[in-house]
Protein backbone atom coordinates (compact mmCIF):
# COMPACT_ATOMS: atom_id res chain seq x y z
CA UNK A 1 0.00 0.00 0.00
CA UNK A 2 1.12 3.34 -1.16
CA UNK A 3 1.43 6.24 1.63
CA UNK A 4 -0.90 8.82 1.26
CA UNK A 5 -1.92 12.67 2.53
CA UNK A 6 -5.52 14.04 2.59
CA UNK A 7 -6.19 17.79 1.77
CA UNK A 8 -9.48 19.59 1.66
CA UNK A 9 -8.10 22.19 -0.50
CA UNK A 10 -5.50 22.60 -3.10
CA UNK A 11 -4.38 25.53 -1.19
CA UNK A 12 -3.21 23.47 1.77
CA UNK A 13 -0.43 21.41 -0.44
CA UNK A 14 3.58 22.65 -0.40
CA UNK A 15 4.39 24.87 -3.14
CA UNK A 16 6.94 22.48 -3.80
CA UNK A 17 4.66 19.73 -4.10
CA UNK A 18 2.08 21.07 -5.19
CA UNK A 19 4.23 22.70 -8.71
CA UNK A 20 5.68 18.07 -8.90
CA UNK A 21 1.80 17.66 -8.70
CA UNK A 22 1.06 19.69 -11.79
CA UNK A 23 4.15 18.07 -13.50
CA UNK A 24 2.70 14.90 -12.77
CA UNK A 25 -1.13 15.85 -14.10
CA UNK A 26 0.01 17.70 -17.29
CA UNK A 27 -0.93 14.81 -19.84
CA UNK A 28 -4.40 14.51 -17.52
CA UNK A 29 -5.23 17.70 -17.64
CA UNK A 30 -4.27 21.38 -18.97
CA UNK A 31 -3.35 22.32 -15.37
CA UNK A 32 -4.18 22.87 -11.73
CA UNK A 33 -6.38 26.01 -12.30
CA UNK A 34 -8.86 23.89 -13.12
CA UNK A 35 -9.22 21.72 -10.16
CA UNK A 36 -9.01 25.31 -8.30
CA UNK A 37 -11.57 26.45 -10.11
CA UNK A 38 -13.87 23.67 -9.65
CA UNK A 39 -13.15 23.64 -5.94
CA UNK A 40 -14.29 27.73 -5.54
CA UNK A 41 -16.97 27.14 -7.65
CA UNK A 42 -18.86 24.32 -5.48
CA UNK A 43 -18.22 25.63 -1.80
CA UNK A 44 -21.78 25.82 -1.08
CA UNK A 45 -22.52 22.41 -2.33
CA UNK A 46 -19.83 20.78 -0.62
CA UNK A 47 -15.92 20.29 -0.43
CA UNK A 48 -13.21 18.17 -1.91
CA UNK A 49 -10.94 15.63 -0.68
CA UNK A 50 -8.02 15.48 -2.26
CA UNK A 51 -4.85 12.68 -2.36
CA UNK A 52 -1.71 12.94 -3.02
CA UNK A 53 0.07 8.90 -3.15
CA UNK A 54 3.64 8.84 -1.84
CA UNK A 55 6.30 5.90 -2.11
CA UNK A 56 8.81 5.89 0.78
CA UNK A 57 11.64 6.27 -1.79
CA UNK A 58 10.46 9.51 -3.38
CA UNK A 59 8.84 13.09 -2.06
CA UNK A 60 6.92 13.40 -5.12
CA UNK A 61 3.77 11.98 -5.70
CA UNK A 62 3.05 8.85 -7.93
CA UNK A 63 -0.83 9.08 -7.59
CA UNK A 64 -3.67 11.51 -7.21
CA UNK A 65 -7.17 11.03 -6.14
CA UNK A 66 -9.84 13.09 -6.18
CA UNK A 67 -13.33 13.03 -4.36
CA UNK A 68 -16.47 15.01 -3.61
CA UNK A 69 -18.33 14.90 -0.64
CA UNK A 70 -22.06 16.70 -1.37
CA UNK A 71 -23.99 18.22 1.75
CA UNK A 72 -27.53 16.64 1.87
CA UNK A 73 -30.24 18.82 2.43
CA UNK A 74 -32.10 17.94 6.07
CA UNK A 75 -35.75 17.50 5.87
CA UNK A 76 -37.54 20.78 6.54
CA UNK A 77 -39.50 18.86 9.52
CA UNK A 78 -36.17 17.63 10.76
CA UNK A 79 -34.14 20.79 10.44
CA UNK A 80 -36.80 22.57 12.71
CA UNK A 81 -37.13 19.80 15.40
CA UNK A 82 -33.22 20.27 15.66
CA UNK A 83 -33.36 24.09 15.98
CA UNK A 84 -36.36 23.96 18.16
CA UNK A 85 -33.99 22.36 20.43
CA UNK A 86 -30.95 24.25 19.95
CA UNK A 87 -29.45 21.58 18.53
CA UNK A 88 -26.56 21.21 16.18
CA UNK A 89 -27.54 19.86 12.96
CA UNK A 90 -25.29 16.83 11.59
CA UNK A 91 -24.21 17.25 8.02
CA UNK A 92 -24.54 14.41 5.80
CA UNK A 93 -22.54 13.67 2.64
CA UNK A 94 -22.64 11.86 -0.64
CA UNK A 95 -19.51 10.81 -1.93
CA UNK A 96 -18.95 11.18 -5.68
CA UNK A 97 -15.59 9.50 -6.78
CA UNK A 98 -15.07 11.80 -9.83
CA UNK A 99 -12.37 14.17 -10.98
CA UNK A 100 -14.36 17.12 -11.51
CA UNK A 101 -15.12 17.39 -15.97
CA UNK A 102 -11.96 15.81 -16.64
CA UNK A 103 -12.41 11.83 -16.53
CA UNK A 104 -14.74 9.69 -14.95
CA UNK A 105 -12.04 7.41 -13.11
CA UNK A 106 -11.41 9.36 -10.20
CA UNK A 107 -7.35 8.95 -9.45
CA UNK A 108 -4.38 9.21 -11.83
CA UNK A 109 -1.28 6.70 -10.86
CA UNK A 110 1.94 6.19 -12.31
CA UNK A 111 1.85 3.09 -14.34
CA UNK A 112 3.84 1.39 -12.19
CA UNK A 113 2.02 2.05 -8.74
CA UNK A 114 -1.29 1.82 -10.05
CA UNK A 115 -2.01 -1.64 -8.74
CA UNK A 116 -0.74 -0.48 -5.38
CA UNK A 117 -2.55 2.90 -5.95
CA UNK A 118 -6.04 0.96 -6.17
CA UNK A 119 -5.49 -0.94 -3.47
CA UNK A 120 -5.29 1.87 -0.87
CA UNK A 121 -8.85 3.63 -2.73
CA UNK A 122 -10.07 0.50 -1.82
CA UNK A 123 -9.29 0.71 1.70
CA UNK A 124 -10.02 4.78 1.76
CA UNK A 125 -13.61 3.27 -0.02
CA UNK A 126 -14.30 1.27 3.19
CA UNK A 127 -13.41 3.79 5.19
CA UNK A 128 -16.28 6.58 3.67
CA UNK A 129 -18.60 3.58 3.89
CA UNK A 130 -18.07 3.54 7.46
CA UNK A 131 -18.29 6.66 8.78
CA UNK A 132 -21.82 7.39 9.90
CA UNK A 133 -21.93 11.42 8.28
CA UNK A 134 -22.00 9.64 4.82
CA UNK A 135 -25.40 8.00 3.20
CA UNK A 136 -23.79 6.88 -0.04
CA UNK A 137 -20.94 6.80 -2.50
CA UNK A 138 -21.09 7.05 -6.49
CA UNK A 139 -18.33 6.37 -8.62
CA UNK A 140 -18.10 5.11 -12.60
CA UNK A 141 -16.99 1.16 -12.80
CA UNK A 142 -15.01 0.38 -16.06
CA UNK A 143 -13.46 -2.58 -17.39
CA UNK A 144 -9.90 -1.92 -15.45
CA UNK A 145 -11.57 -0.32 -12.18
CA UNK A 146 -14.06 -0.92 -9.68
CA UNK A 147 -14.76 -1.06 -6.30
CA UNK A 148 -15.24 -3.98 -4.13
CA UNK A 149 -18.97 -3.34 -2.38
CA UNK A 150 -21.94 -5.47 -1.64
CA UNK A 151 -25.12 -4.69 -2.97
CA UNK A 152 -24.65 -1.67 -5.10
CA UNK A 153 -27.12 -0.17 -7.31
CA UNK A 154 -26.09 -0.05 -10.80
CA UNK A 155 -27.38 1.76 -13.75
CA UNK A 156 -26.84 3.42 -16.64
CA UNK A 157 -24.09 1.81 -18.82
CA UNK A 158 -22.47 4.19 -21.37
CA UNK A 159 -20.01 4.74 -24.06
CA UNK A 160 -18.26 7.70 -24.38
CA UNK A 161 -15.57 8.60 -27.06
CA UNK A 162 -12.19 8.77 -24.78
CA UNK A 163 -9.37 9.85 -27.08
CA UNK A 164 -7.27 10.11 -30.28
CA UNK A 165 -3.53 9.38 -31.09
CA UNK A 166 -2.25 10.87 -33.80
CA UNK A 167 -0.44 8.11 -36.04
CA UNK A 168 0.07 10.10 -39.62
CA UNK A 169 1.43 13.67 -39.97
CA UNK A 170 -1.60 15.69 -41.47
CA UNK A 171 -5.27 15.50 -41.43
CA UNK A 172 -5.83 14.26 -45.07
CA UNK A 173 -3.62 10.87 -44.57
CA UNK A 174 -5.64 10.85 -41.51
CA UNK A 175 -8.47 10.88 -43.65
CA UNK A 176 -7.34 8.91 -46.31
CA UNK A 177 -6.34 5.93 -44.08
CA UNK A 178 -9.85 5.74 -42.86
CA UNK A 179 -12.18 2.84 -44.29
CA UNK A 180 -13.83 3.88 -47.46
CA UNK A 181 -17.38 3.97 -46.12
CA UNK A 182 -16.19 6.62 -43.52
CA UNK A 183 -14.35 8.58 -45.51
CA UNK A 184 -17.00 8.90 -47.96
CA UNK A 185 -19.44 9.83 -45.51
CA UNK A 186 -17.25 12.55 -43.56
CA UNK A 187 -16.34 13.88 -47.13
CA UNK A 188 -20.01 14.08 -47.91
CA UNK A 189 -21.04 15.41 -44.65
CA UNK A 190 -18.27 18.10 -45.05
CA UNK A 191 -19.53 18.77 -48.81
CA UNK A 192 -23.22 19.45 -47.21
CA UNK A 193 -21.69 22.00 -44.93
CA UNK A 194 -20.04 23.94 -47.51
CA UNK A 195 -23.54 23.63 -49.54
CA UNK A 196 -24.97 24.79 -46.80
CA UNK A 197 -22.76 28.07 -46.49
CA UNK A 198 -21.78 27.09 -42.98
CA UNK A 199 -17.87 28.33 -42.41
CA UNK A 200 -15.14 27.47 -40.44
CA UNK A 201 -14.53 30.48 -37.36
CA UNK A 202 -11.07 30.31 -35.44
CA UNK A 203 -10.35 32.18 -32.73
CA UNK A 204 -7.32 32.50 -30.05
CA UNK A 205 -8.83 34.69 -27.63
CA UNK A 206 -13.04 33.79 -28.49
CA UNK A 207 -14.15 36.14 -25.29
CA UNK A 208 -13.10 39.08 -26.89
CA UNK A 209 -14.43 38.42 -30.05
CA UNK A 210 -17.96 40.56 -31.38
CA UNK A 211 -19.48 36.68 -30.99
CA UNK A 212 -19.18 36.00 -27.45
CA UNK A 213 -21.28 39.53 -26.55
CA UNK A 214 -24.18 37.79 -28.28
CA UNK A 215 -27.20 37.73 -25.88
CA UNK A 216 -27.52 34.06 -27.23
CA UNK A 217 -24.58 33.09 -26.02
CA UNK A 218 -24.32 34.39 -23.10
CA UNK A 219 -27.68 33.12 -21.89
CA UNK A 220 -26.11 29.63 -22.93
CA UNK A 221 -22.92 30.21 -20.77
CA UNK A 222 -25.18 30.95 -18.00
CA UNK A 223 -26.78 28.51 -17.58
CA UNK A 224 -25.66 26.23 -14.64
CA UNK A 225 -25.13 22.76 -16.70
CA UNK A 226 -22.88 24.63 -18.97
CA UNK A 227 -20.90 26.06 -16.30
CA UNK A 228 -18.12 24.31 -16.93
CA UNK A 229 -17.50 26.46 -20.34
CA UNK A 230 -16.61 29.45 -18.71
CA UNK A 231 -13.28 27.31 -17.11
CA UNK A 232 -12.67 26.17 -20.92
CA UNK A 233 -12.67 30.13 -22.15
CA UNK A 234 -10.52 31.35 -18.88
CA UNK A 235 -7.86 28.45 -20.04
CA UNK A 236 -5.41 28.46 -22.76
CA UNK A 237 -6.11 27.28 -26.30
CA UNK A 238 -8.14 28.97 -28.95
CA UNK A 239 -11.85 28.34 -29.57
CA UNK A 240 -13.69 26.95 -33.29
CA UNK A 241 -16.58 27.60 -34.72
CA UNK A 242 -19.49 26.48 -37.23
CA UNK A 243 -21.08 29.71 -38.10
CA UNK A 244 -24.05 30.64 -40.72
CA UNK A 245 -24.39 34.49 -42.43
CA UNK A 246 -22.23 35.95 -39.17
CA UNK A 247 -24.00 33.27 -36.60
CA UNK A 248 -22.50 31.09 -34.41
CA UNK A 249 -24.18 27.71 -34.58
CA UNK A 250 -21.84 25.81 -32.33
CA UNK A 251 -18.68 26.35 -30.22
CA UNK A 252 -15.35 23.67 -30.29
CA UNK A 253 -13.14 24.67 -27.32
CA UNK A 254 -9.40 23.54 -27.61
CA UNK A 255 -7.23 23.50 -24.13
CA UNK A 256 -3.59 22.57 -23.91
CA UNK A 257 -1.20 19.89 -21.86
CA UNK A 258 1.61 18.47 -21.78
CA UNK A 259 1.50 16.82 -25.08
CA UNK A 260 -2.47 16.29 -24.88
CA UNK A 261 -4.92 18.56 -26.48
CA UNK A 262 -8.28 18.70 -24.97
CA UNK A 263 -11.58 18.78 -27.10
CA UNK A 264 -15.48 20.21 -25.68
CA UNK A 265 -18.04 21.44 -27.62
CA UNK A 266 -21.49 22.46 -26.94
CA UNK A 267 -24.36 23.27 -30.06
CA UNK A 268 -25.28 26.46 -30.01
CA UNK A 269 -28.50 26.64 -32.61
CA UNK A 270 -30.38 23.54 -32.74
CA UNK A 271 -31.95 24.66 -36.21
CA UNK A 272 -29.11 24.30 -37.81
CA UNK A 273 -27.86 21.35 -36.37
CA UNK A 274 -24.37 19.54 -37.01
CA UNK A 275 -23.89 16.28 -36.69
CA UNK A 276 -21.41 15.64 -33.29
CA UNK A 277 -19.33 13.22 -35.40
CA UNK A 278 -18.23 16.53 -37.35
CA UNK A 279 -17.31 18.55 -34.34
CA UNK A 280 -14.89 15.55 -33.74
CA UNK A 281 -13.43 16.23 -37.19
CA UNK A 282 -13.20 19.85 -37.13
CA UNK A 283 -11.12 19.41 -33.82
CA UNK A 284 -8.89 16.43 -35.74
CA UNK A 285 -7.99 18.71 -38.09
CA UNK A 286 -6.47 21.60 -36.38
CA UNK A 287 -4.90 18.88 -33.86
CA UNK A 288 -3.19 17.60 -36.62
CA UNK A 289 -1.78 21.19 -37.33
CA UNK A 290 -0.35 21.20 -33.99
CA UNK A 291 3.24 18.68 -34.32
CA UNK A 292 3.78 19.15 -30.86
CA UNK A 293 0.89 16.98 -29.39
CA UNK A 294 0.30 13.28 -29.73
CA UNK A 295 -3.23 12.70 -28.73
CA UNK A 296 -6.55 14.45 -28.23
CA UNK A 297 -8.80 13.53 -25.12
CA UNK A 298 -12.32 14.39 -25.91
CA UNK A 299 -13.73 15.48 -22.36
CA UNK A 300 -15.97 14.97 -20.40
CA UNK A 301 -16.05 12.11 -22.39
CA UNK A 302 -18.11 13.06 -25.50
CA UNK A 303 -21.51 10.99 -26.35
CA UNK A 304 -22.02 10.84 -29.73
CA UNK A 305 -25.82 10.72 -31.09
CA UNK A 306 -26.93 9.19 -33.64
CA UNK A 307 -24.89 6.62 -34.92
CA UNK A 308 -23.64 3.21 -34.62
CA UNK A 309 -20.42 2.24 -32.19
CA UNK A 310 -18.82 0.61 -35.15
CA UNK A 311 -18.89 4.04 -37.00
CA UNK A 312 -17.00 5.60 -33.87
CA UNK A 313 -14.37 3.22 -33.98
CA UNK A 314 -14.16 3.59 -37.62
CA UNK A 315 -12.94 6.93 -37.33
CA UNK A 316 -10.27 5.38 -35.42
CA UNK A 317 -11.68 6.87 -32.04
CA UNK A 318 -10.71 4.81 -28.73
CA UNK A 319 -14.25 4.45 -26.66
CA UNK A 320 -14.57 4.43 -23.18
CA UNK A 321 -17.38 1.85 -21.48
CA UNK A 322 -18.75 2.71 -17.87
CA UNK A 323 -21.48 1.76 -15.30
CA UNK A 324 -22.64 4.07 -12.61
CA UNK A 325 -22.70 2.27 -9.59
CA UNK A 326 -24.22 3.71 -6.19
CA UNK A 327 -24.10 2.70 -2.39
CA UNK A 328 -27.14 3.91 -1.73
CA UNK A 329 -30.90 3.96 -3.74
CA UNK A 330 -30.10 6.68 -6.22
CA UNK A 331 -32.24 9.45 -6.76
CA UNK A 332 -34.05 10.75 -10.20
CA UNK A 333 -30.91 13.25 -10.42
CA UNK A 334 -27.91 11.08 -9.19
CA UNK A 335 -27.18 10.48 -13.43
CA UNK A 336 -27.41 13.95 -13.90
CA UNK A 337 -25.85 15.45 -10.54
CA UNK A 338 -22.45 13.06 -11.17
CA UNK A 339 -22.42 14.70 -14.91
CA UNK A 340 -22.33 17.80 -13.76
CA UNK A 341 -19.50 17.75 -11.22
């Protein structure tokens, strides 16, 4: 078993450790900012506990965990009965196991601690499931994690596009090394969209554009399950577009790591609709513009609609398979809730 410390905030952790940590998450994530973000953002819904994995040979950490522990709301009946008596109300938690937007396993390890590294979550798992101030965990079981629990509740199996390495030098042999069925149709569907008179926006900085002062989109960045956006635009990397006669009809947001690029996108006009598929493709190409990066993860984990899984891998996308699994009977919004974290 690995050796581990517990912080409730990134703030707590060393300078020192906390600029290896970084180092150690670059090809997980474009940085630490984002984690910091997350954890200002959702004070009054809860707090974090964070990880950090040691070895007794090295000062730097080999692992990271990540969890979320949601206050419950008391019954109203319940809450009064305990102030009517001057009582102290207990908090209760849910535990989400979840690296907040980034990936749905909730710990990074070095590849040659990880078996170690699960080992102690599973011990740290049996530990939340004791302590009485928690009703429930939540976490995502895939092929090459789980944990060990009797009688969960599980529910919801998905597939998810995960991530891209490149493996030719430019976007057409991409293309061209593709079966002839895709290619045919992502040639077609990119022929439509010309036909159409939809074009092809880039832009570096997208908040100061004349675009992002559109009442449209700002009502769409507003909105709490997009949220998450506004952490995309404050982050490095440049922003793509679809747009029709000077309209934006959906947004591509590019972030940076080590040698990852990142990939989100949300539809801005549902009118005009593109097919997901082709957001994928618009992001391929100017990934494969970029020499310095080897792979594009497509996070949160992008769902595409509307076609078949064999079409997904066709496009030689790697797919990501998951269950969510809970402790506890799981509400109407548990799907939703874990989604939006």
């Amino acid at each position: 078993m690995l050796s581990f410390e517990l912080y409730h905030s990134l703030d707590q952790v060393d300078l020192d450790i906390l600029f290896a940590l970084e180092d150690f998450l670059k090809e997980k994530i474009p940085s630490l900012s984002w984690l910091q973000d997350y954890e200002k953002r959702n004070k009054s819904r809860g707090h974090f506990d964070y990880y950090l994995f040691f070895t007794h040979q090295q000062n730097t950490p080999v692992g990271f965990a990540c969890i979320f522990l949601e206050t419950q709301t008391r019954p109203l009946l319940k809450q009064k009965a305990f102030e009517f008596f001057n009582l102290e109300v207990p908090e209760k938690y849910i535990v989400y196991w979840k690296i907040p937007s980034i990936t749905p396993i909730p710990y990074f390890f070095h590849p040659h601690h990880e078996q170690k590294g699960k080992e102690s979550l599973q011990i740290l798992f049996e530990r939340y499931a004791e302590r009485e101030d928690v009703e429930g965990q939540i976490f995502l079981a895939q092929k090459n994690f789980s944990f060990k629990h009797t009688n969960p509740s599980a529910f919801k199996v998905s597939e998810h596009v995960d991530y891209h390495l490149k493996y030719v030098e430019t976007y057409h042999e991409y293309l061209a090394s593709l079966e002839l069925r895709t290619q045919s149709l992502i040639k077609r569907t990119w022929a439509n969209l010309q036909k159409r008179k939809i074009t092809l926006g880039e832009y570096p900085h997208f908040c100061e554009s004349s675009h992002f002062k559109k009442p449209r989109i700002q009502e769409l960045l507003q909105q709490p399950e997009n949220e998450i956006l506004q952490t995309w635009l404050k982050s490095n990397g440049m922003t793509l577009t679809f747009e029709f006669e000077g309209e934006v009809l959906g947004l591509i947001f590019l972030n940076y790591g080590k040698n990852t690029v990142f990939m989100n996108y949300i539809h801005i006009e549902t009118l005009q609709a593109i097919e997901d598929y082709m957001y994928i493709q618009y992001a391929l190409i100017k990934f494969y513009e970029l020499p310095q990066f080897n792979k594009i993860h497509f996070f949160p984990g992008q769902q595409i609609k509307d076609v078949h899984p064999d079409f997904i891998n066709s496009m030689a996308l790697t797919t990501l398979t998951s269950q969510l699994v809970s402790t506890h009977t799981p509400s109407a919004n548990t799907e939703h809730e874990f989604e939006q974290l």
